[in-house]
C-alpha atoms as a PDB file:
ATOM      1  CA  UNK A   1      94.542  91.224-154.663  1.00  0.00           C
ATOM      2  CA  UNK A   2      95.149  91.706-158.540  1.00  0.00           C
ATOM      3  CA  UNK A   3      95.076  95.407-159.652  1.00  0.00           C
ATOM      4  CA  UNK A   4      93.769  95.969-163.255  1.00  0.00           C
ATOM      5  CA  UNK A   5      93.380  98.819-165.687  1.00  0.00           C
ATOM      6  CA  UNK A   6      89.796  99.712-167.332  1.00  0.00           C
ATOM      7  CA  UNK A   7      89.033 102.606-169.239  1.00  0.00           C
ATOM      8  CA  UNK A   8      91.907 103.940-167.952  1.00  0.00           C
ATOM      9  CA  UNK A   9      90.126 103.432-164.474  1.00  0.00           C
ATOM     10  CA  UNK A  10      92.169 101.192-161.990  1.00  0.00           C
ATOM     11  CA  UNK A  11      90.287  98.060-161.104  1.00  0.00           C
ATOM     12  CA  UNK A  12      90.255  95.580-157.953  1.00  0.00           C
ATOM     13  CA  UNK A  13      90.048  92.042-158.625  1.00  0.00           C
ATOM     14  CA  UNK A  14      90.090  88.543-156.461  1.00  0.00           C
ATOM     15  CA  UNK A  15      93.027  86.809-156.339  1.00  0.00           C
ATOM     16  CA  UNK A  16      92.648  83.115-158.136  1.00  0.00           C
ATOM     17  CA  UNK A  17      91.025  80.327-155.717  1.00  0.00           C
ATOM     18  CA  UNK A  18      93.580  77.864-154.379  1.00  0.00           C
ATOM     19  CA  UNK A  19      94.053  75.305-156.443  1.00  0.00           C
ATOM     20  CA  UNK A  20      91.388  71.796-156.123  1.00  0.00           C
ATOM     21  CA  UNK A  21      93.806  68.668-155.175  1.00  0.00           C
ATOM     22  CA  UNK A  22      92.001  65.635-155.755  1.00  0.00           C
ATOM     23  CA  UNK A  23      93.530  63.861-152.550  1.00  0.00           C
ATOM     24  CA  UNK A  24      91.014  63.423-149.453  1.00  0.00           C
ATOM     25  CA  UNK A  25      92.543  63.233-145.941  1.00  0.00           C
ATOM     26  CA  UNK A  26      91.827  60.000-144.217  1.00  0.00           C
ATOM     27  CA  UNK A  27      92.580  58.132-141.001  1.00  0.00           C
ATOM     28  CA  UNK A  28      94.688  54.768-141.214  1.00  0.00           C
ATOM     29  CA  UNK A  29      92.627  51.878-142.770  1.00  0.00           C
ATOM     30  CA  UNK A  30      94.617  49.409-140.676  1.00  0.00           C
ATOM     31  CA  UNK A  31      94.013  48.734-137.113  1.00  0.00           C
ATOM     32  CA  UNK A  32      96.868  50.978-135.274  1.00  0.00           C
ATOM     33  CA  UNK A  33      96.692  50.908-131.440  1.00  0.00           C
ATOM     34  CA  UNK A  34      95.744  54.803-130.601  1.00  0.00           C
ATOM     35  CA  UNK A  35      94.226  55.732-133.675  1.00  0.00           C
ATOM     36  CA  UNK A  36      91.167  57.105-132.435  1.00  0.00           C
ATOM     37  CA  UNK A  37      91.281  58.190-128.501  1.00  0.00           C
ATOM     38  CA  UNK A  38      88.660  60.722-126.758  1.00  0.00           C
ATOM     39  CA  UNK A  39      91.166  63.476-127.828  1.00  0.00           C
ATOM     40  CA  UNK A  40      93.059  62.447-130.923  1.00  0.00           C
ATOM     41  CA  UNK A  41      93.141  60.785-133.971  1.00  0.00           C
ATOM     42  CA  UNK A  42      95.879  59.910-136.347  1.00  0.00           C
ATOM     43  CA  UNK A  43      95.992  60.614-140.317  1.00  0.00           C
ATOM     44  CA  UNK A  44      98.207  59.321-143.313  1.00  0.00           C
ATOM     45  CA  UNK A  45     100.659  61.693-143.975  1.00  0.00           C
ATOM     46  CA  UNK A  46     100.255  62.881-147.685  1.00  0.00           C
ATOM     47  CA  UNK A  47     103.379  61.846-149.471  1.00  0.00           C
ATOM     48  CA  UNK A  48     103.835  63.542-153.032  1.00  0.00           C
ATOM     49  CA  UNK A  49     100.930  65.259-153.287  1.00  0.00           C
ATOM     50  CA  UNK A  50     102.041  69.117-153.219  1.00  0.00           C
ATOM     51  CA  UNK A  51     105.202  68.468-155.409  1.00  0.00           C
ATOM     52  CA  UNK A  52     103.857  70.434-158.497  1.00  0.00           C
ATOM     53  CA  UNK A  53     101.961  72.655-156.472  1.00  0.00           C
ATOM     54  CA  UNK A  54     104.134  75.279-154.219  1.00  0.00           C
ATOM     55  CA  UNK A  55     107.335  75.959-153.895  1.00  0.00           C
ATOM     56  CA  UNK A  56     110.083  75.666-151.148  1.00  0.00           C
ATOM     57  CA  UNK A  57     109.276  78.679-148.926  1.00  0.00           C
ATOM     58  CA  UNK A  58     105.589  77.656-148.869  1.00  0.00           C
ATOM     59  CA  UNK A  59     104.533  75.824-145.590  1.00  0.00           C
ATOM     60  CA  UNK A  60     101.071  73.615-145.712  1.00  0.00           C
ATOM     61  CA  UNK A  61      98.445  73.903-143.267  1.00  0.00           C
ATOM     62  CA  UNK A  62      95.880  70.912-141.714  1.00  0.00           C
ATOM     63  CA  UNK A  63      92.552  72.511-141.496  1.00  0.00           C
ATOM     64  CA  UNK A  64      90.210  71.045-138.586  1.00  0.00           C
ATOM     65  CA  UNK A  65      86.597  71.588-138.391  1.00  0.00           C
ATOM     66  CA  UNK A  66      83.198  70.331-136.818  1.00  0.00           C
ATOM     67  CA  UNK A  67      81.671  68.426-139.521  1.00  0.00           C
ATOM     68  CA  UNK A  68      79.003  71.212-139.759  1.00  0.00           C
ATOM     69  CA  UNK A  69      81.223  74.006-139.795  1.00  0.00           C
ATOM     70  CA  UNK A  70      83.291  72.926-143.069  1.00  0.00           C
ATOM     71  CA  UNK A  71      80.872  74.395-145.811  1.00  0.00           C
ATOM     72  CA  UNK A  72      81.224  77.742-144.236  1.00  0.00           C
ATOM     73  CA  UNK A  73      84.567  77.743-143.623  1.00  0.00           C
ATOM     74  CA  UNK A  74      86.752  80.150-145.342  1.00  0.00           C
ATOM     75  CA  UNK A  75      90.775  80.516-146.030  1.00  0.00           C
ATOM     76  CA  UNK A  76      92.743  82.973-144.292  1.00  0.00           C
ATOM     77  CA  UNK A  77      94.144  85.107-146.881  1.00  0.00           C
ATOM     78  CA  UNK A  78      97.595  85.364-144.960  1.00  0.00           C
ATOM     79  CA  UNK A  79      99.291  83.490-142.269  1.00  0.00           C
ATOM     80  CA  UNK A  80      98.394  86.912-140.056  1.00  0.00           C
ATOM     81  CA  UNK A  81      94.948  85.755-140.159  1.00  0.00           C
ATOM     82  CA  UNK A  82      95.177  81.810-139.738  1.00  0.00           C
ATOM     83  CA  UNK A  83      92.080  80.784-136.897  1.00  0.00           C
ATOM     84  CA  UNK A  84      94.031  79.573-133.740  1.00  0.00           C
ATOM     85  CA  UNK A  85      93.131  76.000-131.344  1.00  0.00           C
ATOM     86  CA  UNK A  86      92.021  78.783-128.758  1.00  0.00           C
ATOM     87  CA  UNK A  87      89.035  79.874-131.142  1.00  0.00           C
ATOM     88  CA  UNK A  88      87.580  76.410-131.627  1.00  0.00           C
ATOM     89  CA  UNK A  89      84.527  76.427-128.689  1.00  0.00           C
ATOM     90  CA  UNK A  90      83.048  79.855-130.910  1.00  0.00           C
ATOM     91  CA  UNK A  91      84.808  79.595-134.089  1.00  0.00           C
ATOM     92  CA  UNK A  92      84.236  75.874-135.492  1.00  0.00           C
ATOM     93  CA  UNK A  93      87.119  75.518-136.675  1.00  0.00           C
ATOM     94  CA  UNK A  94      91.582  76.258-136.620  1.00  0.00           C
ATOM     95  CA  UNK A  95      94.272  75.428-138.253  1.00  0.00           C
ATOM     96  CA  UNK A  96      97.602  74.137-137.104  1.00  0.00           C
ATOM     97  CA  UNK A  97     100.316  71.674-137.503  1.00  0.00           C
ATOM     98  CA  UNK A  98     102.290  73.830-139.719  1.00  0.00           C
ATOM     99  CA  UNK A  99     104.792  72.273-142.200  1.00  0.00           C
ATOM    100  CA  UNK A 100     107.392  73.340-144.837  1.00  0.00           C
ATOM    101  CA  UNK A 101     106.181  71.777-148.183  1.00  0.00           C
ATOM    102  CA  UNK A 102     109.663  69.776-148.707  1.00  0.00           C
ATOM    103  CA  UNK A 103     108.661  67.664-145.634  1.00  0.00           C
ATOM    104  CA  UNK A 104     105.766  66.243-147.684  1.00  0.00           C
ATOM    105  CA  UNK A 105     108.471  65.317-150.799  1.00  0.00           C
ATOM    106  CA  UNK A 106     107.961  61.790-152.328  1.00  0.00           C
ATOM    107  CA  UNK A 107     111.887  61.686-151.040  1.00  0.00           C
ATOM    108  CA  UNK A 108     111.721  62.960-148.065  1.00  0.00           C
ATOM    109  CA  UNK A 109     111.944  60.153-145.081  1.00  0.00           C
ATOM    110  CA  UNK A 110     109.549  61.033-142.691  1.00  0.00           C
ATOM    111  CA  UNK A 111     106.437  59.034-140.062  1.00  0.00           C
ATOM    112  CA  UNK A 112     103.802  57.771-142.232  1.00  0.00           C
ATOM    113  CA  UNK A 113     100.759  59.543-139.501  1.00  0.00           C
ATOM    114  CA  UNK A 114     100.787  62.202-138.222  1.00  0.00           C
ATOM    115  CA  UNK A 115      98.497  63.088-134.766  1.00  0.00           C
ATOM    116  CA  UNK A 116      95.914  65.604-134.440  1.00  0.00           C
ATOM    117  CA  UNK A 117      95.302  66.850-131.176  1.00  0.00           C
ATOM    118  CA  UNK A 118      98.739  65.318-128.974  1.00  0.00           C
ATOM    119  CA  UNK A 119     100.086  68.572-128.191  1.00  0.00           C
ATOM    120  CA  UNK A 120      98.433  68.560-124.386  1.00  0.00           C
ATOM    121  CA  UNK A 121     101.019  71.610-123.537  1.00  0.00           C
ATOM    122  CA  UNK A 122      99.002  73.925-126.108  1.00  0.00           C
ATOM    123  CA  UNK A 123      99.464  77.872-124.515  1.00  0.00           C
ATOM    124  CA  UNK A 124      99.663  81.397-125.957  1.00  0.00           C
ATOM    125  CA  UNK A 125      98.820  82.745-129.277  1.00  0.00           C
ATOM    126  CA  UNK A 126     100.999  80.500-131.510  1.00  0.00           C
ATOM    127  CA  UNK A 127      99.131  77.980-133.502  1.00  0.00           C
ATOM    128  CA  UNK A 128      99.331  74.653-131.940  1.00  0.00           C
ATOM    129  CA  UNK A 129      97.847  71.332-131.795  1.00  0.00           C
ATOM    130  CA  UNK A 130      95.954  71.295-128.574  1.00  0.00           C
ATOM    131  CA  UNK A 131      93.488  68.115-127.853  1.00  0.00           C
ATOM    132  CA  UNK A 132      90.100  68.485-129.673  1.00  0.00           C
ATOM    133  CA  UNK A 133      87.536  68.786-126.993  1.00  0.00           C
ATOM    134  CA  UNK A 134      84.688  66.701-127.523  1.00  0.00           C
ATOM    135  CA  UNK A 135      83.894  63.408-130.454  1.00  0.00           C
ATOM    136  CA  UNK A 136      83.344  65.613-133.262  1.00  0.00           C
ATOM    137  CA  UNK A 137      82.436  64.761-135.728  1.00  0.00           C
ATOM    138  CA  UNK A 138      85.209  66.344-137.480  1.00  0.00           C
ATOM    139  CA  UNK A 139      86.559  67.127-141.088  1.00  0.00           C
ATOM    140  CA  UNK A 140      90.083  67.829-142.163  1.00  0.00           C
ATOM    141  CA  UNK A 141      91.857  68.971-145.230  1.00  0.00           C
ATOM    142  CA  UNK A 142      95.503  70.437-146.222  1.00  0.00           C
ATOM    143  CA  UNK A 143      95.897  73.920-147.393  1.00  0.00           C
ATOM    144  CA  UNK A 144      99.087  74.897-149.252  1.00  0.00           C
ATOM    145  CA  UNK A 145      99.971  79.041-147.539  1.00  0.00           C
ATOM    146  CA  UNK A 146     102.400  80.855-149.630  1.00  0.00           C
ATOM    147  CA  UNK A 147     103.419  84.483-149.264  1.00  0.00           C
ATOM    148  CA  UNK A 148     100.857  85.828-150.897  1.00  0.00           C
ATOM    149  CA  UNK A 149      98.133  83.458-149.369  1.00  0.00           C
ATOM    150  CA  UNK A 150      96.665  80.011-149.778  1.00  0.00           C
ATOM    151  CA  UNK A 151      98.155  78.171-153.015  1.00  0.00           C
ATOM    152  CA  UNK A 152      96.353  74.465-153.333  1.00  0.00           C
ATOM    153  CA  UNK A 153      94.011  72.586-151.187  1.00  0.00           C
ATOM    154  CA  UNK A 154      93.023  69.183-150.593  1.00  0.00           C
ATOM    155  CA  UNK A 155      89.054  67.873-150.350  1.00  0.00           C
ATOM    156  CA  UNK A 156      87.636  67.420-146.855  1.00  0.00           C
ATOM    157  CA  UNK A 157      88.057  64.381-145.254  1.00  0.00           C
ATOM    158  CA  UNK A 158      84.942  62.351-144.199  1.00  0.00           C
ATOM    159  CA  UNK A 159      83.531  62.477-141.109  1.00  0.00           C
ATOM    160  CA  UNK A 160      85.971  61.315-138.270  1.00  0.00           C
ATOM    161  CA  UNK A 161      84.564  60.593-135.063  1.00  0.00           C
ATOM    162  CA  UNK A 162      86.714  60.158-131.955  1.00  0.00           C
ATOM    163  CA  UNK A 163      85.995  57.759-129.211  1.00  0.00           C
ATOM    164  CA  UNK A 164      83.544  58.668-126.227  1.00  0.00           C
ATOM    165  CA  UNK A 165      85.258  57.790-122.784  1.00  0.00           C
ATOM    166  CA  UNK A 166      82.950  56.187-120.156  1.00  0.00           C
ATOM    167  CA  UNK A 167      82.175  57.237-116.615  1.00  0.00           C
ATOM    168  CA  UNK A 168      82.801  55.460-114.191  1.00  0.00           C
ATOM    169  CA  UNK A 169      79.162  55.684-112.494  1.00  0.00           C
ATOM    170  CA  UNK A 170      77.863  54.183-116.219  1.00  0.00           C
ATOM    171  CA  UNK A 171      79.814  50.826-115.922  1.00  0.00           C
ATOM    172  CA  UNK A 172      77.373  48.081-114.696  1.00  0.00           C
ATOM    173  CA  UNK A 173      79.758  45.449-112.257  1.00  0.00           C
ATOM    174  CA  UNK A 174      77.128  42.371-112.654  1.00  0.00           C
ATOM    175  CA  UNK A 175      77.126  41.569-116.618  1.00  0.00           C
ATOM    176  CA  UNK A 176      73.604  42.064-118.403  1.00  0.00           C
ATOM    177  CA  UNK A 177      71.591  39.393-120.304  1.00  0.00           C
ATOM    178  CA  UNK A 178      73.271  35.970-118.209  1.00  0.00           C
ATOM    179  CA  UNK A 179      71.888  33.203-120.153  1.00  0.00           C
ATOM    180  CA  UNK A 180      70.457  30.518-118.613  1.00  0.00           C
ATOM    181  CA  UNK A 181      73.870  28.069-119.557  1.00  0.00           C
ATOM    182  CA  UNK A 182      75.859  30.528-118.279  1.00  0.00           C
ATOM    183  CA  UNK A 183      73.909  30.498-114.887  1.00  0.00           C
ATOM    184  CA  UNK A 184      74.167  26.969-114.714  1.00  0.00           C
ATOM    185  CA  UNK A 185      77.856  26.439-115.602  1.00  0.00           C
ATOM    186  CA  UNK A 186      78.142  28.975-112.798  1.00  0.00           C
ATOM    187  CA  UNK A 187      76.623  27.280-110.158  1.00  0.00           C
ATOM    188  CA  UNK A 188      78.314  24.185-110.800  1.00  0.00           C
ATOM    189  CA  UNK A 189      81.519  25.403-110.758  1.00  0.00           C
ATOM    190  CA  UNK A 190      80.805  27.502-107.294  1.00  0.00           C
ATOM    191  CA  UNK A 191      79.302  23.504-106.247  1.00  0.00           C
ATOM    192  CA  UNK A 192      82.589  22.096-107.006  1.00  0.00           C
ATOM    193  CA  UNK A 193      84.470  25.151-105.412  1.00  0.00           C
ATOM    194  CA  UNK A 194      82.932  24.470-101.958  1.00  0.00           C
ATOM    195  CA  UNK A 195      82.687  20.747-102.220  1.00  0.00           C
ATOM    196  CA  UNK A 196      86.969  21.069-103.194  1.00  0.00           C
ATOM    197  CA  UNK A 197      87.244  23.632-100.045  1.00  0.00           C
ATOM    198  CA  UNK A 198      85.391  21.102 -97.772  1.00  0.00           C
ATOM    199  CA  UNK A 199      87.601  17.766 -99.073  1.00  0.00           C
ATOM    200  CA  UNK A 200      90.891  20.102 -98.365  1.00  0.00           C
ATOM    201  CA  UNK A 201      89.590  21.274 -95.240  1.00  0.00           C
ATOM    202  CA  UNK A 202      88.681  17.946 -93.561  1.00  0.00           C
ATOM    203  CA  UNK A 203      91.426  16.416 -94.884  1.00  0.00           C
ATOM    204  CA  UNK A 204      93.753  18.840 -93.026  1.00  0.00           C
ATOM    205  CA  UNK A 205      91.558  18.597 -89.935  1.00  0.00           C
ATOM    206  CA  UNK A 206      92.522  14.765 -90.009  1.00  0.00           C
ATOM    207  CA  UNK A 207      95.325  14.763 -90.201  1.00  0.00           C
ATOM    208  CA  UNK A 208      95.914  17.628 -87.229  1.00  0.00           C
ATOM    209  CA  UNK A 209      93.411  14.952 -85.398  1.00  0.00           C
ATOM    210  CA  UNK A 210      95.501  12.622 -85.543  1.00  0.00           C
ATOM    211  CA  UNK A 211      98.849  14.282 -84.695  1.00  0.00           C
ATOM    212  CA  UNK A 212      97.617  15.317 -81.747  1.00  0.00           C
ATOM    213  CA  UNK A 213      96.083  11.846 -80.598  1.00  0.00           C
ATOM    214  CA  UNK A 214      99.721  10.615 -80.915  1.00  0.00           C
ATOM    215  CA  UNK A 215     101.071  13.013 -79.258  1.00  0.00           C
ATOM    216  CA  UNK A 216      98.555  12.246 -75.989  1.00  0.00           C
ATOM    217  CA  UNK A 217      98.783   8.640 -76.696  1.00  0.00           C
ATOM    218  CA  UNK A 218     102.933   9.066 -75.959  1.00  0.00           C
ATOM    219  CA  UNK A 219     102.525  10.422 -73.043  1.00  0.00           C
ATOM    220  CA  UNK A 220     100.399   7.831 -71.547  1.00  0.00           C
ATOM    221  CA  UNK A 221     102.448   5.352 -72.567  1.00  0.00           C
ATOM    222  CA  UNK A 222     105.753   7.408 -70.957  1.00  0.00           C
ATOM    223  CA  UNK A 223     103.771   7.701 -67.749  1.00  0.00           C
ATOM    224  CA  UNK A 224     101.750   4.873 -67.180  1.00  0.00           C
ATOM    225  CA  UNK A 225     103.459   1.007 -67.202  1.00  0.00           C
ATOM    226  CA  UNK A 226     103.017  -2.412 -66.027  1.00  0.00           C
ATOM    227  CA  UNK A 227     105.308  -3.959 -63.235  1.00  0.00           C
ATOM    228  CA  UNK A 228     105.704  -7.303 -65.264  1.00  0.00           C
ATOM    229  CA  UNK A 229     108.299  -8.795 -63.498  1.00  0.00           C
ATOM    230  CA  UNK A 230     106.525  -8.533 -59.980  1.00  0.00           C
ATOM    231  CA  UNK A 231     104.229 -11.762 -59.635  1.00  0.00           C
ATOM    232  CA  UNK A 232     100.462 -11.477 -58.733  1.00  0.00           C
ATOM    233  CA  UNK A 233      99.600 -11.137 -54.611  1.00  0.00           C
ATOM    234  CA  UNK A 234      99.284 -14.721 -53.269  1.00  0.00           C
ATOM    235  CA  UNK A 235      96.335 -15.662 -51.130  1.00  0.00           C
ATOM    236  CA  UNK A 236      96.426 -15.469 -47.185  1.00  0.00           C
ATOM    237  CA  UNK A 237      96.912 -18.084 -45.664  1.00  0.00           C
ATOM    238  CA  UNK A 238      94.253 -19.255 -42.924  1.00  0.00           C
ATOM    239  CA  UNK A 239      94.692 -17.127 -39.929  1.00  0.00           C
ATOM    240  CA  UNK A 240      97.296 -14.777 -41.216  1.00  0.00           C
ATOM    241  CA  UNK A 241      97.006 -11.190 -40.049  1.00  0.00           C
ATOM    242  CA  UNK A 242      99.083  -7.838 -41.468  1.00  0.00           C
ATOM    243  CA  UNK A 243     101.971  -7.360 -40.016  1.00  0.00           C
ATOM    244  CA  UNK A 244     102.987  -3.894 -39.147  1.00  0.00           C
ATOM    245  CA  UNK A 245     104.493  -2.489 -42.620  1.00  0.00           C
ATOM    246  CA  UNK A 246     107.383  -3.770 -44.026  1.00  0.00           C
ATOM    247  CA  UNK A 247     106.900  -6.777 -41.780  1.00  0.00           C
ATOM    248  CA  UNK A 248     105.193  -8.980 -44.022  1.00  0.00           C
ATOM    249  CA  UNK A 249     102.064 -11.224 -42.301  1.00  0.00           C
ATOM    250  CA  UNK A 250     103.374 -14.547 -39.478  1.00  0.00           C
ATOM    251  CA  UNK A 251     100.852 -17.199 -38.079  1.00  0.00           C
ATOM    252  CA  UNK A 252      99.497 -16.617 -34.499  1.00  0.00           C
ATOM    253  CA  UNK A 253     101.595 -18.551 -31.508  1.00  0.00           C
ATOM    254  CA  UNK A 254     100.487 -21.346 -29.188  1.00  0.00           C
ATOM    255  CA  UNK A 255     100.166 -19.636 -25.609  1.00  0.00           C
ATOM    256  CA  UNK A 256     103.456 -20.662 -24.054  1.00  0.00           C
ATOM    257  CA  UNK A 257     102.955 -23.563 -20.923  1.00  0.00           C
ATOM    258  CA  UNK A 258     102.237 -21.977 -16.989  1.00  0.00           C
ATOM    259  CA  UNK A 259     105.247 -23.244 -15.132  1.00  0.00           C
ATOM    260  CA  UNK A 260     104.971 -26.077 -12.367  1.00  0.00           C
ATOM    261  CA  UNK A 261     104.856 -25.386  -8.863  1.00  0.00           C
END
């Protein structure tokens, strides 16, 4: 606040608006895995653009906002009175990642992005970088705090809208909209699958067949032979009668002659 002198009164005056930088936030234009998640996003960090603006104690400030909350919102006048993560839900809007000014230097070597809402260990009062809490949209811009209050300012960013995570209970398993080639391809290859599955199958069954009908057909061999060097039975003779075993078969005697008296 600027104090003045008017007719010797003492006057209160507004101190001068930050000053309008003509750079607009923005998230990478090239495909970066991670640059939009359900939680974060990631922005170009803006190289060279507060060189002529602040000086080396000043720090500079990103701004985050709902999209709908950025026409109303309003600087803090001091770092005292910067809006914290924690106020988000009621307030619209907060402002963190905190930075001294020489860290945005055309020489100084630092990450080309920087990420807006990784901090997932956000507690207490301090300004942090906690995840943002729903898709947004949201806008961001850099403000330039000095001792005195805010210095310069970027434009808002457009809109930036983060990615919506799926339930579980919303995937479908069975894909929508089959055409009617698909269906068919389908079914052919399922034909082919069982028709493969059956080939294999009898195949194996075969060959198990088999294996086991040579395995039986050894042992009948092993136990079973033919007495080829014993000749075939011959025919009895006329008369011939068995023998007691092992006495082979004789022809019946002539009665032996009565004796003479």
């Amino acid at each position: 606040m600027l104090m003045g002198m008017r007719d010797g009164v003492s006057t209160c005056s507004l101190p001068a608006p930050p000053a309008l930088l003509p750079y607009v936030p923005h998230v990478p234009t090239t495909a970066l895995p991670g640059k939009l998640t359900a939680t974060t996003f990631a922005l170009e960090r803006p190289c060279c653009i507060f060189d002529h603006q602040a000086n080396a104690s000043d720090a500079v400030w990103l701004v985050v906002a709902f999209a709908n909350a950025s026409d109303t919102f309003r600087n803090p006048p001091s770092r005292a009175d910067v809006p914290l993560y924690e106020r988000l839900p009621t307030a619209h809007s907060y402002m963190t990642l905190e930075t001294p000014v020489h860290a945005f230097a055309c020489s100084a070597p630092s990450p080309a992005l920087l990420r807006v809402g990784g901090d997932t260990a956000c507690r207490g009062q301090e300004p942090c970088n906690g995840p943002l809490p729903s898709p947004g949209p949201y806008r961001v811009k850099f403000l330039v705090m000095g001792c005195h209050g805010p210095k310069a300012e970027t434009r808002w960013s457009d809109l930036i809208l983060l990615r919506r995570a799926s339930s579980p209970s919303t995937i479908d398993p069975v894909p929508a909209h089959r055409s009617s080639t698909v269906v068919v391809i389908t079914s052919i290859l399922a034909s082919l699958g069982a028709v493969l599955a059956a080939t294999v199958l009898g195949a194996m069954g075969a060959k198990a067949w088999g294996s086991l009908c040579s395995q039986d057909s050894g042992t009948s061999t092993h136990r079973s032979y033919r007495t080829h060097h014993i000749p075939p039975a011959l025919s009895r003779p006329p008369g011939c009668r068995c023998s007691p075993p092992g006495l082979g078969c004789f022809a019946p005697q002539p009665p032996a002659p009565c004796p003479a008296e």
